[in-house]
N, C-alpha and C. Protein backbone atom coordinates (compact mmCIF):
# COMPACT_ATOMS: atom_id res chain seq x y z
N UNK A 1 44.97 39.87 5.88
CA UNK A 1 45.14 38.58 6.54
C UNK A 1 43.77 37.91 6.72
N UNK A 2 43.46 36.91 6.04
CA UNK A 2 42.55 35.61 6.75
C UNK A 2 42.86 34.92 8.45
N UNK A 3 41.57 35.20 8.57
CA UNK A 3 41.95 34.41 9.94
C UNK A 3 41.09 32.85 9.78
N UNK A 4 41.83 31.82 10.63
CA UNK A 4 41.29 30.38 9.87
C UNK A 4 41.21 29.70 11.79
N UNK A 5 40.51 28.81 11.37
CA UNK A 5 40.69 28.14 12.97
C UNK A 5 41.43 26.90 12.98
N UNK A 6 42.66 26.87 13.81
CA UNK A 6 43.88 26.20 14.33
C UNK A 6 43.61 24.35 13.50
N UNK A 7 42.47 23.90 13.30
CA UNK A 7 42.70 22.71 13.11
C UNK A 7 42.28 22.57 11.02
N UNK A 8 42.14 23.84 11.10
CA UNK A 8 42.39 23.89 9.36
C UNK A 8 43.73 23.78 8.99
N UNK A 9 44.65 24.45 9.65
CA UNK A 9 46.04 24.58 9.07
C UNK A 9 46.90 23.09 8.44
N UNK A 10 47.08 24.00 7.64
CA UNK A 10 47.67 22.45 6.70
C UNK A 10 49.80 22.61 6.37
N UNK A 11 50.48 21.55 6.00
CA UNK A 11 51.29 21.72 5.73
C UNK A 11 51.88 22.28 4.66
N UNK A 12 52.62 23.23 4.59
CA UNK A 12 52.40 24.12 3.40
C UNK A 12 51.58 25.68 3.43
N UNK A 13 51.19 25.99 4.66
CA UNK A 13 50.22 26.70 4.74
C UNK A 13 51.56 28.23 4.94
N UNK A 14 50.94 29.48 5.07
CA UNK A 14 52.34 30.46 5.74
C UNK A 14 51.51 31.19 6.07
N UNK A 15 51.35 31.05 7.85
CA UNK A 15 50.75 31.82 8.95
C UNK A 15 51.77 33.61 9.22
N UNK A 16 50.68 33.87 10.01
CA UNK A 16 51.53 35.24 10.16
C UNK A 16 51.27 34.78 11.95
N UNK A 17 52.32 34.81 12.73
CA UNK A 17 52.61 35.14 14.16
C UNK A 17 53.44 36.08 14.59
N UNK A 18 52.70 36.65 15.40
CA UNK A 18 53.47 37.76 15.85
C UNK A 18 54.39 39.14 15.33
N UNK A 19 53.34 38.94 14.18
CA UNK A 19 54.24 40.15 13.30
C UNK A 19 54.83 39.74 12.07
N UNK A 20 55.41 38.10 12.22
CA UNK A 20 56.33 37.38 11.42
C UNK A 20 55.86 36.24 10.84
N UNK A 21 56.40 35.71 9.44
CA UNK A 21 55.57 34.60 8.36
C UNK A 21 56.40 33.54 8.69
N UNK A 22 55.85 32.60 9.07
CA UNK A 22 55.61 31.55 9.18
C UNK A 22 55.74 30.35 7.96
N UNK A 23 56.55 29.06 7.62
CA UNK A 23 55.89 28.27 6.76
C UNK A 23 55.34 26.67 7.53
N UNK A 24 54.58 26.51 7.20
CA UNK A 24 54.24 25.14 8.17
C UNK A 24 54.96 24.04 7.44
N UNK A 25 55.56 23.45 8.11
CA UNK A 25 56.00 22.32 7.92
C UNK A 25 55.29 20.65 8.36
N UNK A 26 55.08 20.78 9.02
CA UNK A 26 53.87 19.10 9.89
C UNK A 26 52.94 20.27 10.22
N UNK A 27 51.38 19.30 10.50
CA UNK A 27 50.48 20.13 11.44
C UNK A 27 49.72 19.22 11.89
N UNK A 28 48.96 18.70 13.23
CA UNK A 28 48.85 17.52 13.58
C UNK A 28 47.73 17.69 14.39
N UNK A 29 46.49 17.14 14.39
CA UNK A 29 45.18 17.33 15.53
C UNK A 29 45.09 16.23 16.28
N UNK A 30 45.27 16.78 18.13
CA UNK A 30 45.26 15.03 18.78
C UNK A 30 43.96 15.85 19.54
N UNK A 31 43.15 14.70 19.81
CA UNK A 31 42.20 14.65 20.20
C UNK A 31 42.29 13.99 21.61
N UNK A 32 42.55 13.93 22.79
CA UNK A 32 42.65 13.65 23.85
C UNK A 32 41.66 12.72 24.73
N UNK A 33 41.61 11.89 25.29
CA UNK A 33 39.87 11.53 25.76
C UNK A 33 39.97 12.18 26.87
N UNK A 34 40.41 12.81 27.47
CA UNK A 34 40.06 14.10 28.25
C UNK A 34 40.83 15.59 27.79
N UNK A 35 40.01 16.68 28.20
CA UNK A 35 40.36 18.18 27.73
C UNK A 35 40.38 18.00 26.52
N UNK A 36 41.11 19.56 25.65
CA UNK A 36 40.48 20.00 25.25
C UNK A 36 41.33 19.29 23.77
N UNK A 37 40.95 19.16 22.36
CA UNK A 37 41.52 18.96 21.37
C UNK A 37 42.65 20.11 20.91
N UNK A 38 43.53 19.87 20.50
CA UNK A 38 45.04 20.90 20.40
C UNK A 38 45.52 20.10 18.66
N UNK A 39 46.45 21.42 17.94
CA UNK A 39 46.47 21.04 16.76
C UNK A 39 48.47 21.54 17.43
N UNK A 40 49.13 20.90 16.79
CA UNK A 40 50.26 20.44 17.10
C UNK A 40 51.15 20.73 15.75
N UNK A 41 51.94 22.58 15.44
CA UNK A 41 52.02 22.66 14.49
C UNK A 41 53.84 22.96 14.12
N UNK A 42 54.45 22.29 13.08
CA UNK A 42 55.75 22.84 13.42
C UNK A 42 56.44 23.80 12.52
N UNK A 43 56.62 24.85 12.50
CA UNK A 43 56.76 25.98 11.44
C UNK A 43 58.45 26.28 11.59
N UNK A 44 58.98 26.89 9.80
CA UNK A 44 59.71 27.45 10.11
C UNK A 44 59.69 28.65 9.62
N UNK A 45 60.46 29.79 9.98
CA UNK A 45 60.38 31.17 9.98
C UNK A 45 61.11 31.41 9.06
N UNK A 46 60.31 31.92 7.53
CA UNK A 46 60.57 32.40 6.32
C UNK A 46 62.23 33.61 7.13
N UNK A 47 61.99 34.74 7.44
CA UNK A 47 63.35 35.62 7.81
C UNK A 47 64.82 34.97 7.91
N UNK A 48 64.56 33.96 8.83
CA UNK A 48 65.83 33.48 8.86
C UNK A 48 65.57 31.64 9.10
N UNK A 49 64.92 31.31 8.86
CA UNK A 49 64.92 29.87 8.54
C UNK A 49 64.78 28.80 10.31
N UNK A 50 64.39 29.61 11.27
CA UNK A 50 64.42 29.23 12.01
C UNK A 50 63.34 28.15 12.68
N UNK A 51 63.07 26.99 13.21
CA UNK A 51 62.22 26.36 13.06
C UNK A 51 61.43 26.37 14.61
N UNK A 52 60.24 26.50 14.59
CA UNK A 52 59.25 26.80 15.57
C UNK A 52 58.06 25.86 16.03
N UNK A 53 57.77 25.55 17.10
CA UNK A 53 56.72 24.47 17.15
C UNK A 53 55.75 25.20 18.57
N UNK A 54 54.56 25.04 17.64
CA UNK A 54 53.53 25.86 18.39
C UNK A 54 52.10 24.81 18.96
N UNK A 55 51.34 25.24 19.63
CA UNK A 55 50.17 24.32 20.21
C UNK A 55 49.29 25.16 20.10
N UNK A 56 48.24 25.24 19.66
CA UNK A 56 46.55 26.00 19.90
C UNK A 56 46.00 24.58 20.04
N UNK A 57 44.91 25.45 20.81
CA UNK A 57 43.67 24.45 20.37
C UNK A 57 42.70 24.32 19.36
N UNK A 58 41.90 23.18 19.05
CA UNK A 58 41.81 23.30 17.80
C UNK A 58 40.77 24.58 17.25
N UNK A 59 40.13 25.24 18.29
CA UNK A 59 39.28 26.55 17.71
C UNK A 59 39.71 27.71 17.89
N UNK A 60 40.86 27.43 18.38
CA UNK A 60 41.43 28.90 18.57
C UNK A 60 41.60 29.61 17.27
N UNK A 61 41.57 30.92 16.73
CA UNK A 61 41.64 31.74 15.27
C UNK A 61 43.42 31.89 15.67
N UNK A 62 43.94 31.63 13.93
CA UNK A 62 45.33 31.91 13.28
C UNK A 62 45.43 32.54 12.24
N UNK A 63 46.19 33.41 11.97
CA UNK A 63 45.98 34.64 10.91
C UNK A 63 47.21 33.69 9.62
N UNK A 64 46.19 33.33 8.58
CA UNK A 64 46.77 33.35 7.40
C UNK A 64 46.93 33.90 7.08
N UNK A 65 48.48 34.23 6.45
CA UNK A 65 49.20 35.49 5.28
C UNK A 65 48.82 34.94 4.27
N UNK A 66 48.42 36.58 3.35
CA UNK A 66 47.85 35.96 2.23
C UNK A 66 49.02 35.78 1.23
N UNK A 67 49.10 34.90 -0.10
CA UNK A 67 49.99 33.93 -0.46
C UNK A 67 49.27 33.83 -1.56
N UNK A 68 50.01 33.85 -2.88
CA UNK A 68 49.52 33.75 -4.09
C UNK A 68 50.20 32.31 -4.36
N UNK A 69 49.10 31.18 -4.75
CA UNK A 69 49.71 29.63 -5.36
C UNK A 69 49.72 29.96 -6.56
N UNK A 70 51.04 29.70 -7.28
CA UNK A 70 51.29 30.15 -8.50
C UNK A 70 51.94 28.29 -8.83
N UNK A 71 51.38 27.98 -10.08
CA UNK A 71 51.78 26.87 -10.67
C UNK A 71 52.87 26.82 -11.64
N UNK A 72 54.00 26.22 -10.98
CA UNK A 72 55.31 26.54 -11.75
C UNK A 72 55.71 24.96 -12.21
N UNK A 73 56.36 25.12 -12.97
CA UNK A 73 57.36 23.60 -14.00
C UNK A 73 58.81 23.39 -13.06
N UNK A 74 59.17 22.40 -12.62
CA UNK A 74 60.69 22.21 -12.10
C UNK A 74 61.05 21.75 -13.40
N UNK A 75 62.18 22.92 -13.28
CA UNK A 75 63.30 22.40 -14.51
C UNK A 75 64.56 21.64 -14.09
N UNK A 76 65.52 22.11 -13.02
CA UNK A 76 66.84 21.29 -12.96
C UNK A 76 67.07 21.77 -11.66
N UNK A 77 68.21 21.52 -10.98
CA UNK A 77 68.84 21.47 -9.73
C UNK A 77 70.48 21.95 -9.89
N UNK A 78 70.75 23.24 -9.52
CA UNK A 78 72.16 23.53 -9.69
C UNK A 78 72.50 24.04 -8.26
N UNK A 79 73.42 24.56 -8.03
CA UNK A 79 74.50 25.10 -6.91
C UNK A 79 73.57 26.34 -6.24
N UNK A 80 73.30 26.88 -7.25
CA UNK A 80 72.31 27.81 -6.86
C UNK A 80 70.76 27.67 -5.94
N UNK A 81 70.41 26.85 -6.63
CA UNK A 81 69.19 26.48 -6.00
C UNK A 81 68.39 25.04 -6.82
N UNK A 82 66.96 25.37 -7.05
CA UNK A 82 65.82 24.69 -7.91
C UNK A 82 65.38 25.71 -8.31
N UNK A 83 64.98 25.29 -9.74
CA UNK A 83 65.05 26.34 -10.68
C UNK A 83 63.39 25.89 -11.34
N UNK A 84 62.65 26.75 -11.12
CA UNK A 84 61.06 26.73 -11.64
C UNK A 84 61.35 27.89 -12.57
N UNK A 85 60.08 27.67 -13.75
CA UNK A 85 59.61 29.12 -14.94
C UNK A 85 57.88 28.42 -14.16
N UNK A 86 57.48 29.55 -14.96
CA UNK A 86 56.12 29.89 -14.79
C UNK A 86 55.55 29.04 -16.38
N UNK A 87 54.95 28.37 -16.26
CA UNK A 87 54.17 28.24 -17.68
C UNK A 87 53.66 29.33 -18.71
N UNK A 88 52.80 30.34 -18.00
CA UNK A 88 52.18 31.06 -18.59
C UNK A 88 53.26 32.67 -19.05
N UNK A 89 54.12 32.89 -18.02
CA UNK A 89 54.74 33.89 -18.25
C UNK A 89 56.13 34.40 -19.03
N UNK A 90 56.90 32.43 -18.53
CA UNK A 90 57.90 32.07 -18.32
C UNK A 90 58.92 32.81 -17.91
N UNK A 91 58.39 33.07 -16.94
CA UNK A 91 59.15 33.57 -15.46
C UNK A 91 59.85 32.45 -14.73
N UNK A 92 61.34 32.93 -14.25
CA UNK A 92 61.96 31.58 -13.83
C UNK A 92 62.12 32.46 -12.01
N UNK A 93 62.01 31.08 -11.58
CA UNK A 93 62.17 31.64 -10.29
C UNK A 93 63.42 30.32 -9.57
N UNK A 94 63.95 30.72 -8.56
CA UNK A 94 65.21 30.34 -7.82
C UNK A 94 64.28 29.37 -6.62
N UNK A 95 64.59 28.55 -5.98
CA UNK A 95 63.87 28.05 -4.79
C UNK A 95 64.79 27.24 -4.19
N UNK A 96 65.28 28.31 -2.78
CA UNK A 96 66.09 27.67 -2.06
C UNK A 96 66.06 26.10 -1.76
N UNK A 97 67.04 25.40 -0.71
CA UNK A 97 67.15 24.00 -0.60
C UNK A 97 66.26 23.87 0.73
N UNK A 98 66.46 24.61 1.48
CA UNK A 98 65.48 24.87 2.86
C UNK A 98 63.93 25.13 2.41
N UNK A 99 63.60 25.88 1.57
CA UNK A 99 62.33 25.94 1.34
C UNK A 99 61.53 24.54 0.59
N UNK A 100 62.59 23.81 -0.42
CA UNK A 100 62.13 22.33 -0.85
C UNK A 100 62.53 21.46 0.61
N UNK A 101 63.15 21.42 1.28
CA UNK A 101 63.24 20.21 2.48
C UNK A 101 63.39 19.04 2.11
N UNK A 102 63.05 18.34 2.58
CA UNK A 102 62.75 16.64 2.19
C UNK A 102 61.83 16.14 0.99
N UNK A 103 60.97 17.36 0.49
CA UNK A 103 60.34 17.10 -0.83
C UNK A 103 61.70 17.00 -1.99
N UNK A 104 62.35 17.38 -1.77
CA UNK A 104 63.18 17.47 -3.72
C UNK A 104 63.49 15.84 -3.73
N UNK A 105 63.48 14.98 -3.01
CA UNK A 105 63.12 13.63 -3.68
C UNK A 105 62.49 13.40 -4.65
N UNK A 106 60.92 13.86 -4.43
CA UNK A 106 59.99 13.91 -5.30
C UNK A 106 60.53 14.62 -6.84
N UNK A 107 61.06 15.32 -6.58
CA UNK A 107 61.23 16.47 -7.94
C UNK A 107 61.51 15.60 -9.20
N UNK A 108 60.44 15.81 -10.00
CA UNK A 108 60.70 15.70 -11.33
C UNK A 108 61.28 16.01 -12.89
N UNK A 109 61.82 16.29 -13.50
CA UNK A 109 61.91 17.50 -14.77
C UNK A 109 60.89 17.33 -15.21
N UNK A 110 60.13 19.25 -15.63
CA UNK A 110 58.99 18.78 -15.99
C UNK A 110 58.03 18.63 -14.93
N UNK A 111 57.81 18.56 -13.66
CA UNK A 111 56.65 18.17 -12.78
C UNK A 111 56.21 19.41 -12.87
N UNK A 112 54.67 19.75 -12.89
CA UNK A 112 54.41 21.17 -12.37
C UNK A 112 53.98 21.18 -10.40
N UNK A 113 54.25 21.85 -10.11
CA UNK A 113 53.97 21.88 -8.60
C UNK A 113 53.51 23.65 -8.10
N UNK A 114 53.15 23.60 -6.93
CA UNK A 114 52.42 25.17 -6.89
C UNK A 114 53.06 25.58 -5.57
N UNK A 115 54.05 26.66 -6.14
CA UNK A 115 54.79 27.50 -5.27
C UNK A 115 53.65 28.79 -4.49
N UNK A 116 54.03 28.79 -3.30
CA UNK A 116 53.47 29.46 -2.42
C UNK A 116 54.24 31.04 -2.39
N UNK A 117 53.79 32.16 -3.34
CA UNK A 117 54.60 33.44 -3.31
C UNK A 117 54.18 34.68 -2.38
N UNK A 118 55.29 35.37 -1.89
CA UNK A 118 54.65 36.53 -0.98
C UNK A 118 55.45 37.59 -1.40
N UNK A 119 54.72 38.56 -2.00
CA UNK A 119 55.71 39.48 -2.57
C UNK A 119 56.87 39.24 -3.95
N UNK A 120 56.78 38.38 -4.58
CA UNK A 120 57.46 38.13 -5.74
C UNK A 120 58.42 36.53 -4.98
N UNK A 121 58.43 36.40 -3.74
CA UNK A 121 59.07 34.99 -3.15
C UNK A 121 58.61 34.35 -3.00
N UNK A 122 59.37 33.08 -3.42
CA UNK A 122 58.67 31.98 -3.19
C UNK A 122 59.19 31.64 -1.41
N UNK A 123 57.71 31.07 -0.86
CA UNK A 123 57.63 30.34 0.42
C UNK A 123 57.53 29.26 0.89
N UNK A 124 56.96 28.49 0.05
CA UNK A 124 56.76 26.89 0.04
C UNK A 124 56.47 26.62 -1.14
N UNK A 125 56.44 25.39 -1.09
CA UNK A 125 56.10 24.48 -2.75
C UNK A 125 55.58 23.26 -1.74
N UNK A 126 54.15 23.02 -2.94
CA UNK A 126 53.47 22.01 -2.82
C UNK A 126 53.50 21.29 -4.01
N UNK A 127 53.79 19.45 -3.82
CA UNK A 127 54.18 18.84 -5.24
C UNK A 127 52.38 18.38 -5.17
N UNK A 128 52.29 17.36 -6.76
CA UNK A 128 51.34 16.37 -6.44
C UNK A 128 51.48 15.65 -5.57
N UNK A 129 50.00 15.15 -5.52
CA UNK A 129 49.40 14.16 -4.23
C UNK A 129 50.39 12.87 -4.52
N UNK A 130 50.60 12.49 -5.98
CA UNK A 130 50.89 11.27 -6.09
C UNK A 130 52.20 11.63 -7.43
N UNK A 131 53.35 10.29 -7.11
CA UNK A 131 54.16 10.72 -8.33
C UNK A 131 54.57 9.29 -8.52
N UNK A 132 55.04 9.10 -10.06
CA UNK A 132 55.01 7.57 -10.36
C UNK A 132 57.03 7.52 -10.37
N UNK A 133 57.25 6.36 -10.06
CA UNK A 133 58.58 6.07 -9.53
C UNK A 133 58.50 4.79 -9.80
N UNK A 134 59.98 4.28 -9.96
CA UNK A 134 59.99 2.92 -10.30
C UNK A 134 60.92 2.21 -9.10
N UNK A 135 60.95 0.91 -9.08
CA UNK A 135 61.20 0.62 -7.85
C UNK A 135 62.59 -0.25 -8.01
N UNK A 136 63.56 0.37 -7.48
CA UNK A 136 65.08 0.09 -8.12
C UNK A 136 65.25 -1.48 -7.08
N UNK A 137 65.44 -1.92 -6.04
CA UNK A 137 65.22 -3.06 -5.44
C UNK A 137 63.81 -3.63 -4.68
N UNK A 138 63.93 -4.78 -4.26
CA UNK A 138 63.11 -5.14 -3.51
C UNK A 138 63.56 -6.96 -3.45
N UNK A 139 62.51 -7.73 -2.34
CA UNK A 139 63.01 -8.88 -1.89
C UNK A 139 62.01 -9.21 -2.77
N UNK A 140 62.85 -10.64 -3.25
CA UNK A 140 61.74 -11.75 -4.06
C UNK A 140 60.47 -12.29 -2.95
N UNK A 141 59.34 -12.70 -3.79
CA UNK A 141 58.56 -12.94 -3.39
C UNK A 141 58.54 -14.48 -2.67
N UNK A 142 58.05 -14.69 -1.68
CA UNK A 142 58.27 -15.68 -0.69
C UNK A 142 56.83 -16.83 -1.20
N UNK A 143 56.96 -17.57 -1.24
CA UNK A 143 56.03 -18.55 -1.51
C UNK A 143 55.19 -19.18 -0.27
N UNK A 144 54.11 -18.63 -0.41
CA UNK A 144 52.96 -18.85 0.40
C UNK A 144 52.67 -17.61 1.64
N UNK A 145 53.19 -16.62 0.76
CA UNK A 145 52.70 -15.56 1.51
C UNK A 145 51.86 -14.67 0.61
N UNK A 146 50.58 -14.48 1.26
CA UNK A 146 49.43 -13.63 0.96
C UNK A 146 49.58 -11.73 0.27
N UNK A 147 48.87 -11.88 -0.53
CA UNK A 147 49.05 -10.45 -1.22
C UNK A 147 48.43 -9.26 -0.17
N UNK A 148 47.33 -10.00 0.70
CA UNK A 148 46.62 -8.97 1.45
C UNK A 148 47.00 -8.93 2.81
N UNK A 149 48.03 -9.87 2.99
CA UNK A 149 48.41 -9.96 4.94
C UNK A 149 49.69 -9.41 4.91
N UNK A 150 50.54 -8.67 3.67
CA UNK A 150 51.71 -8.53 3.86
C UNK A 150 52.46 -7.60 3.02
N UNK A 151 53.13 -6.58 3.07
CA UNK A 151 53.78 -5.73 2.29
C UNK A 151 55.68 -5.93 2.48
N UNK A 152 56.16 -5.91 1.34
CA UNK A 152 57.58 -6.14 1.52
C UNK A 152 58.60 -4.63 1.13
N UNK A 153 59.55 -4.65 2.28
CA UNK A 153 59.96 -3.33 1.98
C UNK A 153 60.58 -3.15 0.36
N UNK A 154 60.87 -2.20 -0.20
CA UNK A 154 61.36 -1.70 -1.09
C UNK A 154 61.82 -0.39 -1.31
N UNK A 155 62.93 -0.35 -2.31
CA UNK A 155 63.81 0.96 -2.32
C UNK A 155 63.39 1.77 -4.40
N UNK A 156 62.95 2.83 -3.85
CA UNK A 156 62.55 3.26 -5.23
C UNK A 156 63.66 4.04 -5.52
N UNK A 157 63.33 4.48 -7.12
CA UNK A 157 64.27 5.01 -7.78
C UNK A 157 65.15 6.32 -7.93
N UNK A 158 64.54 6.90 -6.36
CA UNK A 158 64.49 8.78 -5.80
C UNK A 158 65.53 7.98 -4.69
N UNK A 159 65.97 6.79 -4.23
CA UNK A 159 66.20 6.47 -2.84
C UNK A 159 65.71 6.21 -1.70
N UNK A 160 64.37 6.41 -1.68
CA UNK A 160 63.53 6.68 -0.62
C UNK A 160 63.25 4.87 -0.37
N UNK A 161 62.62 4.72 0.79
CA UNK A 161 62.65 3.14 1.27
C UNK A 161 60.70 3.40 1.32
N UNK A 162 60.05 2.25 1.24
CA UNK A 162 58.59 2.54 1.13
C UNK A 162 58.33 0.91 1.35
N UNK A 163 57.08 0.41 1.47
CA UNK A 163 56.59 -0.92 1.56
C UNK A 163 55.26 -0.89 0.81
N UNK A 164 55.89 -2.26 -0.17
CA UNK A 164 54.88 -2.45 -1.51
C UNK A 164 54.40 -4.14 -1.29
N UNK A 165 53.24 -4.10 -2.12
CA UNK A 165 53.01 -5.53 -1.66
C UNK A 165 53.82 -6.65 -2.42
N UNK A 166 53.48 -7.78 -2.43
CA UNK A 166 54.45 -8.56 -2.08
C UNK A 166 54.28 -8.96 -3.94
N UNK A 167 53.76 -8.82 -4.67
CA UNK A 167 53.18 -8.83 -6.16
C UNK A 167 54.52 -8.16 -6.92
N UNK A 168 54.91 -7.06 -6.30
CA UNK A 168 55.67 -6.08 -6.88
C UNK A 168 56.65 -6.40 -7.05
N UNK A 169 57.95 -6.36 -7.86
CA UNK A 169 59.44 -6.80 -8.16
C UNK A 169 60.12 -5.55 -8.89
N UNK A 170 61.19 -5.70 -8.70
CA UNK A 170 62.42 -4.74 -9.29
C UNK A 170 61.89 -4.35 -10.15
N UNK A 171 61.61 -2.97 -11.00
CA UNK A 171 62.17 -2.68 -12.06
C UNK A 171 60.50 -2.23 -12.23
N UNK A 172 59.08 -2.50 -11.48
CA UNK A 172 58.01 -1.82 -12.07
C UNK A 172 57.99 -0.28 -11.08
N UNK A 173 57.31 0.36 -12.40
CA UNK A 173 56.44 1.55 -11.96
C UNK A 173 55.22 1.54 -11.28
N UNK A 174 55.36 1.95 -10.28
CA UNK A 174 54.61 2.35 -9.13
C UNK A 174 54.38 4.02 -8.81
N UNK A 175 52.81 3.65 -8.26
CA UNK A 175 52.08 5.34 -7.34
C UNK A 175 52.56 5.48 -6.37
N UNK A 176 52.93 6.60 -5.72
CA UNK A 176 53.62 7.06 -4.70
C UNK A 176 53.09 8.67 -4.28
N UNK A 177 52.24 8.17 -3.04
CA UNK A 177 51.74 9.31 -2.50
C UNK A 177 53.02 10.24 -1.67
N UNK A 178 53.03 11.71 -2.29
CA UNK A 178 53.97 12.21 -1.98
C UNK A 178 53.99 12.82 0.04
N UNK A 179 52.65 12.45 0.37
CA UNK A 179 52.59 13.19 2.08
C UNK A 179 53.07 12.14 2.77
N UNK A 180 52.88 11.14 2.51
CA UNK A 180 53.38 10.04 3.68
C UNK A 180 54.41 8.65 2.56
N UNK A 181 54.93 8.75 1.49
CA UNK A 181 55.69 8.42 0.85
C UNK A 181 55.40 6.94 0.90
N UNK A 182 53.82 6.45 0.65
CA UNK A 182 53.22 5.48 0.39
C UNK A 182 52.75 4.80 -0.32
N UNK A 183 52.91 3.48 -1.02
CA UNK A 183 52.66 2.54 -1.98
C UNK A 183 51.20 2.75 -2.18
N UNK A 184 50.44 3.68 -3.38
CA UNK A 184 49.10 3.89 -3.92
C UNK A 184 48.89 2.81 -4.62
N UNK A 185 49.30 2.40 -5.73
CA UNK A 185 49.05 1.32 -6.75
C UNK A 185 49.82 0.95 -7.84
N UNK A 186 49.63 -0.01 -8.57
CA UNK A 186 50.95 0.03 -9.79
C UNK A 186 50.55 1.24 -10.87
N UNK A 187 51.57 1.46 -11.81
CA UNK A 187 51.25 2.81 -12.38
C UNK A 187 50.59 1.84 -13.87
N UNK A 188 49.46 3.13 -14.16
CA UNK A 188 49.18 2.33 -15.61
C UNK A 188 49.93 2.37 -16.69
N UNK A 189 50.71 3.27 -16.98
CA UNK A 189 51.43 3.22 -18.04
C UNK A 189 52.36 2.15 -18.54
């Protein structure tokens, strides 16, 4: 076990508490203007899926389990699960619906992303920073409104709702940062 201090922990990370692994789900540093800074973390418990929300402060030491990031290909989505191979081995691995969460929006065919393994299981999956999506509606552009004072909502092609600027219309490809599901830039392709 690594031990790391409380305001390193990242989402995606799989702590060991109390005996038991951990996957982080949010992890959050508030800084207070009085006392002491606290990292604000919400985990759920690889055993049985149970979800946990913990407070340190931010120097307090947390024991990282160690965790092999193995870079796998998403291939498809069945009854069973999400279904990754390994590039190099082509090893296919299963990845529950609880362990993807609210990421399998993102999921691509074809995306590579880096599964978090402990013992031959997978624990988390981390996608790219950014994934290109096209943008299935949005409101026409309003005449005499500014490109830099204003963003108009829009619905991309995963479902997800996001706000793009006001330049943008139906039907282009767009960057889409996958942590906060935010309008990066138009895509070059």
């Amino acid at each position: 076990m690594v031990k790391i201090i409380a305001s390193s922990v990242r989402k995606g990370n799989v702590l060991e508490v109390e005996g038991k692994l951990y996957v982080v789900l949010t992890a959050q540093n508030f800084h207070p203007g009085k006392g002491t800074p606290v990292t604000q973390v919400d985990m759920r418990r690889i055993v049985d899926g149970v979800k946990v929300s913990e407070r340190w402060r931010t120097t307090e030491q947390v024991e990282r389990a160690f965790v092999e990031d193995v870079n796998f290909q998403f291939l498809y989505e069945d009854g069973e699960g999400f279904h990754f191979m390994n590039p190099e081995s082509y090893d296919q691995v299963v990845v529950s619906e609880e362990t993807i969460g609210d990421q399998k929006a993102y999921l691509q065919e074809g995306m590579t992303c880096i599964l978090s393994m402990h013992e031959g299981v997978p624990l988390a999956i981390e996608l790219p920073r950014h994934v290109t999506l096209e943008i299935a509606e949005t409101e026409p552009v309003v005449k005499g409104q500014t490109a830099s004072s204003s963003y108009k909502p829009a619905i991309l092609s995963n479902g997800l709702r996001t706000l793009v600027p006001p330049h943008i219309d139906a039907g282009t490809r767009v960057v889409i940062a996958t942590e906060d599901n935010s309008y990066v830039e138009r895509a070059k392709d």
